[in-house]
Protein backbone atom coordinates (compact mmCIF):
# COMPACT_ATOMS: atom_id res chain seq x y z
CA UNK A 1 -12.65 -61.03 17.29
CA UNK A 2 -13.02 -57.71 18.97
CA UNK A 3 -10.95 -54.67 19.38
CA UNK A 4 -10.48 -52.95 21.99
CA UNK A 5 -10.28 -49.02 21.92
CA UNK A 6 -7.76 -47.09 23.96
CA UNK A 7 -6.61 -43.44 23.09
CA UNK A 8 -3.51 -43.20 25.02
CA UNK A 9 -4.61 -39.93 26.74
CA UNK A 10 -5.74 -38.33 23.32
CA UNK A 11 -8.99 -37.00 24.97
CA UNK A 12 -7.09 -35.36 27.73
CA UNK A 13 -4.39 -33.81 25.36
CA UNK A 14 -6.84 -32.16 22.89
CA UNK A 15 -8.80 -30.89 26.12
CA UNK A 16 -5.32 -29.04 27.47
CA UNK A 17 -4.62 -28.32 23.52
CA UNK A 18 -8.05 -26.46 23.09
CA UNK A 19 -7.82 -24.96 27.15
CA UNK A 20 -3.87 -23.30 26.00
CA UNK A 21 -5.53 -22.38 22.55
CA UNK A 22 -8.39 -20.36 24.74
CA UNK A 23 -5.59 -18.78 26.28
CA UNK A 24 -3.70 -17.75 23.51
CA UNK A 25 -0.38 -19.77 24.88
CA UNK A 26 1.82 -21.78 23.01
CA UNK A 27 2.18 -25.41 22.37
CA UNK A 28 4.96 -25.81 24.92
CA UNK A 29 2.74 -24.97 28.08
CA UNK A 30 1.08 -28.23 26.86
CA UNK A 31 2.71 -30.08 29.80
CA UNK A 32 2.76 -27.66 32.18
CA UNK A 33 -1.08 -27.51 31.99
CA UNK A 34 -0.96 -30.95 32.64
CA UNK A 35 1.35 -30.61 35.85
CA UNK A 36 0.12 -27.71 36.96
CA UNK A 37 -3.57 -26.86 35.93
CA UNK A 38 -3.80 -23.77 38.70
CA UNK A 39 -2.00 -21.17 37.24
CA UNK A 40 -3.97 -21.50 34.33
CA UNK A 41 -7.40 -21.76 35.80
CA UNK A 42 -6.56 -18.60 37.56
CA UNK A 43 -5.57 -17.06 34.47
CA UNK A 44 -8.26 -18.10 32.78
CA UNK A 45 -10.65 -16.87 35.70
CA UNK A 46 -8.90 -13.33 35.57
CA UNK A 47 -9.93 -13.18 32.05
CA UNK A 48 -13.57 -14.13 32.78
CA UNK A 49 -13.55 -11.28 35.39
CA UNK A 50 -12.15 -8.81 33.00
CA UNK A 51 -15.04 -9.74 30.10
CA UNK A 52 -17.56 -9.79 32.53
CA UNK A 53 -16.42 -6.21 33.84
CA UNK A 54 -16.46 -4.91 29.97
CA UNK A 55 -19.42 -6.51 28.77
CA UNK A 56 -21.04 -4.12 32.52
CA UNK A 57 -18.96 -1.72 31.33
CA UNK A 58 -20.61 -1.42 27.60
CA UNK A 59 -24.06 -1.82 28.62
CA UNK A 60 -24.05 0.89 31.30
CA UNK A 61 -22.68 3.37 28.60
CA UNK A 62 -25.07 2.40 26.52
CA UNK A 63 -27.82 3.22 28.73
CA UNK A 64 -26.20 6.97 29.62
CA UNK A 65 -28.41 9.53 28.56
CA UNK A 66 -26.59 11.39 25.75
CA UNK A 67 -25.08 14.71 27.29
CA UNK A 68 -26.82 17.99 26.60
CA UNK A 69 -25.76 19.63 23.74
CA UNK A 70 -23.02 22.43 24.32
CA UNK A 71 -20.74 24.63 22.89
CA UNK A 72 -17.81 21.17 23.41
CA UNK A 73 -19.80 18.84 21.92
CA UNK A 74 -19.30 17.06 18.49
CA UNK A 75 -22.06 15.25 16.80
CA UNK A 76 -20.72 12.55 14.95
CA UNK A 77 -23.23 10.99 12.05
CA UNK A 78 -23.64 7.76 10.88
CA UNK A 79 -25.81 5.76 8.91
CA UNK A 80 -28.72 4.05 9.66
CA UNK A 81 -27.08 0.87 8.57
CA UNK A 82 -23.89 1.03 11.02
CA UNK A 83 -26.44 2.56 13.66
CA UNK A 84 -28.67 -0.51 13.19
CA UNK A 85 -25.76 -2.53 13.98
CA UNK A 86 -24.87 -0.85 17.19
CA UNK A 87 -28.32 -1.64 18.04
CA UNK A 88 -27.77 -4.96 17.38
CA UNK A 89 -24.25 -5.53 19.29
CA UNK A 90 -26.21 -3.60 21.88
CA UNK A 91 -28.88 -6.19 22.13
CA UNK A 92 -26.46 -9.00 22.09
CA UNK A 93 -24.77 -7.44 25.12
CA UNK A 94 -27.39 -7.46 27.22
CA UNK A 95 -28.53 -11.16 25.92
CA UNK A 96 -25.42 -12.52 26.83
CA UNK A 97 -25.03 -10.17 29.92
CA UNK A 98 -28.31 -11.26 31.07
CA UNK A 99 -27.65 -15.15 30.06
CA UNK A 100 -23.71 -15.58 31.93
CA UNK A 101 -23.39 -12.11 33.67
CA UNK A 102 -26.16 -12.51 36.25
CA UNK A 103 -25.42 -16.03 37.42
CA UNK A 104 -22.49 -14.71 38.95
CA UNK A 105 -24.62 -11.61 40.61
């Protein structure tokens, strides 16, 4: 005897479940994902523009040369452990920049 597997939709629920989840809406735009995906993928799209525009955004003033020192300015110190991990987010936006941003270029 064999059984045969359906999941009633299941597949396609968790996938608008998760999508919703992404963008931090509630449970009852469920269906409305459903009926009407393009709202959402425009949404969704917008947000994806803005992240792209901050991670540019980030990199470019990292990669400002520090203004010359004047009479205005404030040095701020930190340690070489919170420095190293400016370094490090640093890297990481230009990895992931370099990986997703430029495909769009």
């Amino acid at each position: 005897m064999s059984v045969i597997e359906h999941d009633f939709g299941k597949e396609n629920r968790l996938a608008e479940r998760r999508f919703g989840k992404l963008l931090e809406l509630d449970a009852l735009h469920e269906a409305n994902i459903r009926a009407n995906p393009l709202p959402y993928l425009e949404r969704a799209s917008e947000r994806i523009f803005r992240l792209h525009a901050a991670m540019f955004e980030a990199i470019q003033a990292a990669k400002e040369p520090a203004p010359a020192t004047s009479p205005g300015v404030n040095q701020v110190l930190v340690d070489k452990a919170e420095y190293l991990g400016l370094k490090t987010c640093l890297a990481l936006l230009e990895k992931a920049y370099a990986d997703y941003g430029a495909q769009e270029d």
